[in-house]
N, C-alpha and C. Protein backbone atom coordinates (compact mmCIF):
# COMPACT_ATOMS: atom_id res chain seq x y z
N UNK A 1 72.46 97.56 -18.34
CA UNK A 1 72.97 97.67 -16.98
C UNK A 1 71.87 97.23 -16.02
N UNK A 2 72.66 96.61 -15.09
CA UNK A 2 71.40 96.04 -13.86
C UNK A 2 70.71 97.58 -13.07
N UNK A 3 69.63 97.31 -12.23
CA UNK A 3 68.82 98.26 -11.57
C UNK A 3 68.96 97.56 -10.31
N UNK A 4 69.41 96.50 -10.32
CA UNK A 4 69.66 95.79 -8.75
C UNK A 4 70.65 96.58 -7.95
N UNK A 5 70.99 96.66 -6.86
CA UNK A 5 72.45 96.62 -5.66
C UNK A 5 73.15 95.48 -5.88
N UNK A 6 74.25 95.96 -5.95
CA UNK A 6 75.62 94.79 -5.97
C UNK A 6 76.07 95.20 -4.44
N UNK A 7 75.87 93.85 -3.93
CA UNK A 7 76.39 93.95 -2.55
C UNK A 7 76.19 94.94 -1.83
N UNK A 8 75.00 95.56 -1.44
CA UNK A 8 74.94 96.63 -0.95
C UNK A 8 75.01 97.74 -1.83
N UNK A 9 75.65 98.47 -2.76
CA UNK A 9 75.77 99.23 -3.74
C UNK A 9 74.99 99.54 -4.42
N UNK A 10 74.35 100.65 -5.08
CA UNK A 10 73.74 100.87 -6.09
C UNK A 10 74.81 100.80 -7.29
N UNK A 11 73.62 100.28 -8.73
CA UNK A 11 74.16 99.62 -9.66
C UNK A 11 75.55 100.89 -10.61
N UNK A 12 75.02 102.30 -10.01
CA UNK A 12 76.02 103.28 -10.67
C UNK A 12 77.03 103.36 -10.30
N UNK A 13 77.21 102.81 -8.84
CA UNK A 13 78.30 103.02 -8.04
C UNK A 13 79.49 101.84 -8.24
N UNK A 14 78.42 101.19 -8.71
CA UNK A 14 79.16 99.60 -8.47
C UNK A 14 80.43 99.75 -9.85
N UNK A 15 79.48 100.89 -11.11
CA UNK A 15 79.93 100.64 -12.77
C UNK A 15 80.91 101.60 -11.95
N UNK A 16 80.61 102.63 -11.42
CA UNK A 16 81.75 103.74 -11.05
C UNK A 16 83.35 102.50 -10.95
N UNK A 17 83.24 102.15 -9.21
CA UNK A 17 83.71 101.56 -9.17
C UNK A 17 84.98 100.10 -9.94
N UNK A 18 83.62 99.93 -10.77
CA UNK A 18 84.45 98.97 -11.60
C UNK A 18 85.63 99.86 -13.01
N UNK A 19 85.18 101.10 -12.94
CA UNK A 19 85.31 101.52 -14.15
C UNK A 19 86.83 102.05 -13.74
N UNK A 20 86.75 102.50 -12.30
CA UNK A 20 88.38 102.82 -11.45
C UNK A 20 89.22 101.62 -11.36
N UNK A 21 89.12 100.53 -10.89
CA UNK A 21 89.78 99.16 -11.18
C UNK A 21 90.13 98.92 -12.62
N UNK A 22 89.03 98.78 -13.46
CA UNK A 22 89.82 98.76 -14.61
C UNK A 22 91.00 100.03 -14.94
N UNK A 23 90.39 101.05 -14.87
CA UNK A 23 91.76 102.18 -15.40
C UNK A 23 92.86 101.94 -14.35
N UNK A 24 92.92 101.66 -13.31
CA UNK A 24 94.31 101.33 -12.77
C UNK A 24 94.64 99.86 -13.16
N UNK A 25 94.50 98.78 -13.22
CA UNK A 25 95.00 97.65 -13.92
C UNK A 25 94.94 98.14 -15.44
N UNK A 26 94.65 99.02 -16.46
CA UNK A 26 95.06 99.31 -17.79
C UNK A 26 96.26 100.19 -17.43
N UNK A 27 96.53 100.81 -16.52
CA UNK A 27 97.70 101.57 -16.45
C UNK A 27 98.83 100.67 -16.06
N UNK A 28 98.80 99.71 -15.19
CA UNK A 28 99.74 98.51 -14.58
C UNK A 28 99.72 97.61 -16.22
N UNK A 29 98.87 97.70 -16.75
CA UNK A 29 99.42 96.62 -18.17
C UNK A 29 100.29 97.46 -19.09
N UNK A 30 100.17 99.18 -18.98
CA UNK A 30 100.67 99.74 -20.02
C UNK A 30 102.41 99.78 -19.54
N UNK A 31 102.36 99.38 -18.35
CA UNK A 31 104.19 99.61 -18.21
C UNK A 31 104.30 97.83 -17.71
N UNK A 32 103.60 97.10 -17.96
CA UNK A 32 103.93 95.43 -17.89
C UNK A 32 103.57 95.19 -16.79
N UNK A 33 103.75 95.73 -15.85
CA UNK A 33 103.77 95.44 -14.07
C UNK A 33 102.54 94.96 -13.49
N UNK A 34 102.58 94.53 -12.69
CA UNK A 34 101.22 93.78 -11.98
C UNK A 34 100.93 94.52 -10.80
N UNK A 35 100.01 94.49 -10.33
CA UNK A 35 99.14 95.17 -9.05
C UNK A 35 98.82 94.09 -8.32
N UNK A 36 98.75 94.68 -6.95
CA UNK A 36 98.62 93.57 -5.55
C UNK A 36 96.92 93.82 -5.23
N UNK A 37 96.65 93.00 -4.90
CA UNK A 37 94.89 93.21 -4.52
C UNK A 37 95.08 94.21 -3.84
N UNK A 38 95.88 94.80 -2.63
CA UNK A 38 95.51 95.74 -1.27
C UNK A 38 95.77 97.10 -2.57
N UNK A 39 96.59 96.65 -3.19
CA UNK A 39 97.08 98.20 -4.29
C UNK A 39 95.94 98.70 -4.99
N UNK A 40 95.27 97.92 -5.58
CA UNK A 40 93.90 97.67 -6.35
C UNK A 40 92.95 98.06 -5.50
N UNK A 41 93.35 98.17 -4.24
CA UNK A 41 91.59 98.04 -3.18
C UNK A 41 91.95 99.68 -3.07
N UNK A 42 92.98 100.04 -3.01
CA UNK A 42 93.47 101.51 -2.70
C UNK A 42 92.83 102.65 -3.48
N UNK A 43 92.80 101.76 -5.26
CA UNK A 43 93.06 102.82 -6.46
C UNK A 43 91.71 102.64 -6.56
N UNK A 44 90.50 101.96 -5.77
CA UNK A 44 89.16 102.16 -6.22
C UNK A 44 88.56 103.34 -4.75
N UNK A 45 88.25 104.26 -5.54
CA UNK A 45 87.97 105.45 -4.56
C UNK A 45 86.23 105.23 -4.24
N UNK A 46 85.40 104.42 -4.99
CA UNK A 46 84.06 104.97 -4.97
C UNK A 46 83.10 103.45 -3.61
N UNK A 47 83.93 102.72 -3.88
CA UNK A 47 83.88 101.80 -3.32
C UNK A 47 84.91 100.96 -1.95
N UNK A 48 84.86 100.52 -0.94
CA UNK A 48 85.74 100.52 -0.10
C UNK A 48 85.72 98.76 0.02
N UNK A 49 86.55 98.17 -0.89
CA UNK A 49 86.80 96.72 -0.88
C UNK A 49 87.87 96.20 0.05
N UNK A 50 87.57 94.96 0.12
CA UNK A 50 88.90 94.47 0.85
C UNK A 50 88.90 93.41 -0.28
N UNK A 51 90.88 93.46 0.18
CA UNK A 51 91.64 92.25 -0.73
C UNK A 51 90.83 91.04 -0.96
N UNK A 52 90.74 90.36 -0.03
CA UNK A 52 89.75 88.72 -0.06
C UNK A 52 88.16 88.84 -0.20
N UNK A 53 87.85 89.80 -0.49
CA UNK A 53 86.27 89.94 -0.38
C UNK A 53 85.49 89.27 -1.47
N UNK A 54 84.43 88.78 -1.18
CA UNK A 54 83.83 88.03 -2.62
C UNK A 54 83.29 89.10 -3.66
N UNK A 55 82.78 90.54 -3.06
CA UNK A 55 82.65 91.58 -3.64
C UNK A 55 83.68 92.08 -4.66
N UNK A 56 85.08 91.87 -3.97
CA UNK A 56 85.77 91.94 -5.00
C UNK A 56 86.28 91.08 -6.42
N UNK A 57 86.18 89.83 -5.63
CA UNK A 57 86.02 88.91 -7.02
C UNK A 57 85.17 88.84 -7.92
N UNK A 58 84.17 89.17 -7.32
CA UNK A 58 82.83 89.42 -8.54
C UNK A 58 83.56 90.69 -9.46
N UNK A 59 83.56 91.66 -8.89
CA UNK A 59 83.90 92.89 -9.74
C UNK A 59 85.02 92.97 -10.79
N UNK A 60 86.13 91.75 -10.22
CA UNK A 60 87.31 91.37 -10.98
C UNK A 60 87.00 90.69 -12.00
N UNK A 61 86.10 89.75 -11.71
CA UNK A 61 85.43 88.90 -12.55
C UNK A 61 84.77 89.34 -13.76
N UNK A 62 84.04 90.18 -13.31
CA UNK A 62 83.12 90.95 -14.74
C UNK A 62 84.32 91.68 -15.54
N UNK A 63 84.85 92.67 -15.07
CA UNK A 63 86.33 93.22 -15.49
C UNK A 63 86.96 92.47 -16.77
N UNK A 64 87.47 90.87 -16.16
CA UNK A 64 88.22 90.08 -17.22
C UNK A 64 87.06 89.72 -18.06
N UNK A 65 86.03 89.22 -17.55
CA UNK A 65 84.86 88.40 -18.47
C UNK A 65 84.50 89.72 -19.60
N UNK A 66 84.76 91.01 -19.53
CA UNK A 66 84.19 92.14 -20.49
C UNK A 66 85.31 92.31 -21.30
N UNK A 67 86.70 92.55 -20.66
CA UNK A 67 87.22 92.47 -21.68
C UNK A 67 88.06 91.41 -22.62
N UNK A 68 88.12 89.86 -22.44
CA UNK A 68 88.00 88.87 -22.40
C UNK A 68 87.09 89.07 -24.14
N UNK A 69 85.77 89.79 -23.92
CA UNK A 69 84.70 89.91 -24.83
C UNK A 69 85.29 90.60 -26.03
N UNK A 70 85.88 91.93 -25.53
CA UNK A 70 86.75 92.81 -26.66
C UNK A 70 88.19 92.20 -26.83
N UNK A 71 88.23 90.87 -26.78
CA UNK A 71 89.50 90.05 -27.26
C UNK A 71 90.98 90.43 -26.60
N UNK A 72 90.98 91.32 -25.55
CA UNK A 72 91.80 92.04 -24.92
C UNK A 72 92.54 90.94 -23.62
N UNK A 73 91.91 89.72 -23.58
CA UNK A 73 92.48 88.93 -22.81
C UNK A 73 91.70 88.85 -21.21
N UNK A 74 92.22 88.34 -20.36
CA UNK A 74 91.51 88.46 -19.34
C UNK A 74 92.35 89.56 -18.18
N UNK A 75 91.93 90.94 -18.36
CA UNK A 75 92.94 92.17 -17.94
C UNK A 75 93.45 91.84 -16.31
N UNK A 76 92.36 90.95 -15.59
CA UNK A 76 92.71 91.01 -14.42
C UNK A 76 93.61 90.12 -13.68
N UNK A 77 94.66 89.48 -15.05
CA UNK A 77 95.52 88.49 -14.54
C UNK A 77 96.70 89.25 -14.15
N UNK A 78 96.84 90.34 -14.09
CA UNK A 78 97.63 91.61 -13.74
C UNK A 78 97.26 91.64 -12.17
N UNK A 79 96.59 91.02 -11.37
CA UNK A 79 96.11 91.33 -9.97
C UNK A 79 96.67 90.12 -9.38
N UNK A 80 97.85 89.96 -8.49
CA UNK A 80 98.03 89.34 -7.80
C UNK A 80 98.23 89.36 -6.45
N UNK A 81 99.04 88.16 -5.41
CA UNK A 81 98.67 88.56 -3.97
C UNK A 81 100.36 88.77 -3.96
N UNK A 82 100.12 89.99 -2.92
CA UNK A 82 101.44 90.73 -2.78
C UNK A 82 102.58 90.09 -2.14
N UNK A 83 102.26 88.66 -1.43
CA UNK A 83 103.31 88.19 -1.08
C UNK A 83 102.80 86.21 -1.38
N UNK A 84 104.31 85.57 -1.02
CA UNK A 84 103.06 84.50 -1.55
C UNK A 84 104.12 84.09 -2.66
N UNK A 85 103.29 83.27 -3.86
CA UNK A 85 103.39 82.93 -4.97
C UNK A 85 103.41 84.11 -6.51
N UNK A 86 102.73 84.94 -5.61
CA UNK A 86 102.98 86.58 -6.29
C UNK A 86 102.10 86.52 -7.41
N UNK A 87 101.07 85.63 -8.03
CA UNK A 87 100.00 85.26 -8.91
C UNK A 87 98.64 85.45 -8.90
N UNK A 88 97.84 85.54 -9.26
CA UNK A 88 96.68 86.00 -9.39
C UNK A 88 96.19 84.89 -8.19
N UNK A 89 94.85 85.02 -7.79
CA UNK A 89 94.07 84.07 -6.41
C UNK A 89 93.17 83.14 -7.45
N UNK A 90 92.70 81.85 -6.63
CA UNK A 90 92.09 80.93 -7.09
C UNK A 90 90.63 81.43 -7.91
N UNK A 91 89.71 82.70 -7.94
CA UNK A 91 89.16 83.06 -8.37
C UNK A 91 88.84 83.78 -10.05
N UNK A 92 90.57 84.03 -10.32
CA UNK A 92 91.08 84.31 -11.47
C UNK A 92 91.00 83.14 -12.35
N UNK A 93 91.60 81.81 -11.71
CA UNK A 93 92.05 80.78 -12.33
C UNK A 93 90.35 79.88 -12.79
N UNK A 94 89.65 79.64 -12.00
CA UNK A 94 87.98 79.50 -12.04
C UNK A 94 87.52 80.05 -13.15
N UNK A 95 87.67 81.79 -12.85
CA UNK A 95 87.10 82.11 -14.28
C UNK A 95 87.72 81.68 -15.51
N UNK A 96 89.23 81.53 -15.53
CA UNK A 96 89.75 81.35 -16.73
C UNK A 96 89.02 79.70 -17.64
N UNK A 97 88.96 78.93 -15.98
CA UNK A 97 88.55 77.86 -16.81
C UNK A 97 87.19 77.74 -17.58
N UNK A 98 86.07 78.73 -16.79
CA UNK A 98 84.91 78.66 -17.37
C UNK A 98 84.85 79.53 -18.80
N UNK A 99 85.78 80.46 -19.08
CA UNK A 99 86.33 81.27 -20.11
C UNK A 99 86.90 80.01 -21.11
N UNK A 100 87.36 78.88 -20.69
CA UNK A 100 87.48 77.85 -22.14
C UNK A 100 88.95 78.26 -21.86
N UNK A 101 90.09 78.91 -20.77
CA UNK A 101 91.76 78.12 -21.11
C UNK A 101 91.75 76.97 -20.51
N UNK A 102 92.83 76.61 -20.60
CA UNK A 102 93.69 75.12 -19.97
C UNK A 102 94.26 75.76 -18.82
N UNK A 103 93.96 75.72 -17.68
CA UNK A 103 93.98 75.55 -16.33
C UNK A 103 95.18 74.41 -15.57
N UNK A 104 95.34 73.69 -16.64
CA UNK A 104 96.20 72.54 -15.75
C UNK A 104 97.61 72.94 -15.76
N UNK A 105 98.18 73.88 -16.14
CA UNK A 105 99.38 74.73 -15.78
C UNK A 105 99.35 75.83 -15.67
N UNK A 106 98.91 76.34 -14.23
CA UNK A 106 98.58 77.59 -13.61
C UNK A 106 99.88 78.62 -13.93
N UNK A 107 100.65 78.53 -13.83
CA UNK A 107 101.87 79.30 -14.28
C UNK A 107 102.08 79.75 -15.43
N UNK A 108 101.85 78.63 -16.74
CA UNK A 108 101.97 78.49 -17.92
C UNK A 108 100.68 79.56 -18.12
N UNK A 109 100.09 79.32 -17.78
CA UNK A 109 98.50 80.27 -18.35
C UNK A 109 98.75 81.75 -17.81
N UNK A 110 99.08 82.15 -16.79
CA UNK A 110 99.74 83.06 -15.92
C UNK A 110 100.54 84.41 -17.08
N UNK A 111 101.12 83.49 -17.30
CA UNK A 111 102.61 83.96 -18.20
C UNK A 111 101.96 84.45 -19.47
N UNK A 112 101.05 83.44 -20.33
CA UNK A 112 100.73 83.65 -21.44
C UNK A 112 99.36 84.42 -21.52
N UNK A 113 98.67 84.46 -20.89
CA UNK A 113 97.86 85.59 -20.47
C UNK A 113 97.92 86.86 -19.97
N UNK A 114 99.29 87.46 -19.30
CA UNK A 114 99.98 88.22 -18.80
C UNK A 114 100.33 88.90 -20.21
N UNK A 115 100.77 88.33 -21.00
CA UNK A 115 102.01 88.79 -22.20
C UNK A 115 100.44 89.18 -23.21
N UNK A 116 99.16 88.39 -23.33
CA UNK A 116 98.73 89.28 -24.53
C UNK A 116 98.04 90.22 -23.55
N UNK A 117 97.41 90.72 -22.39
CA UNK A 117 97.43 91.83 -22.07
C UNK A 117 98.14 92.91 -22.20
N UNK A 118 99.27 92.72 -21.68
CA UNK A 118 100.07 93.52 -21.51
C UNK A 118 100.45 94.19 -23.43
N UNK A 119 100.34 92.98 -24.36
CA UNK A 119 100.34 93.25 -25.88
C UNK A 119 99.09 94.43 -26.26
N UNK A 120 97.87 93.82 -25.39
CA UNK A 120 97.11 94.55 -25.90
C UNK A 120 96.72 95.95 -25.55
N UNK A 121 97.65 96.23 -24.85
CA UNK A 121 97.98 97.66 -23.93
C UNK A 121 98.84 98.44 -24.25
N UNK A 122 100.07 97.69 -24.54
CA UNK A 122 101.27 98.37 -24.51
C UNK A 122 100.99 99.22 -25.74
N UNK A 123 102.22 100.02 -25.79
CA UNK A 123 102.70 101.21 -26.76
C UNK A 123 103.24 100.42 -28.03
N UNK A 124 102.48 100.65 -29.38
CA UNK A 124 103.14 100.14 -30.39
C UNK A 124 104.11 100.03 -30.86
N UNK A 125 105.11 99.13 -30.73
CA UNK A 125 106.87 99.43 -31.35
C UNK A 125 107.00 99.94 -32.42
């Protein structure tokens, strides 16, 4: 773990933080459903983000990039903008590409990244 400040933050606050985002996007994968950034900015109590913030993309970022690591997919394709195209923001799609998917059908990747989360969450049939 870093000893630096994330954005102002100390580094415990920051894991706090991240550790509330993840358990509410693992709860939005366990019933399929997706979360809106402002919904997401709500369910993190330790930290006070806004929707568009680069603070928050970083934190989203590490999120998918960790569990991404435990083969669990990239969890934070479950975060989209609440009105709109209703899909994750251009920051999702960035990481995915530096993560090694195919990017050139944003929808297509969307969908199929959506479904093994949500696989790797859900309740065993």
């Amino acid at each position: 773990m870093e000893n630096d400040d994330k954005f102002g933050y100390p580094a415990n606050t920051w894991c706090v933080a991240k550790e509330e985002a993840r358990t509410a996007i693992v709860a939005q994968a366990r019933k399929e459903s997706p979360i809106c950034y402002s919904d997401l900015c709500n369910a993190v109590k330790s930290i006070k983000f806004e929707p568009d913030s680069y603070a928050l993309k970083t934190l989203l970022g590490e999120i998918s990039t960790e569990e991404d690591e435990f083969g669990r997919g990239m969890l934070t394709v479950l975060v989209v903008h609440k009105t709109g195209d209703q899909m994750p923001g251009n920051g999702f799609f960035d990481l995915a590409a530096k993560l090694g998917r195919d990017t050139s059908n944003r929808e297509k990747l969307w969908i199929e990244e959506f479904s093994k989360v949500c696989a790797a969450w859900g309740h065993p049939n």
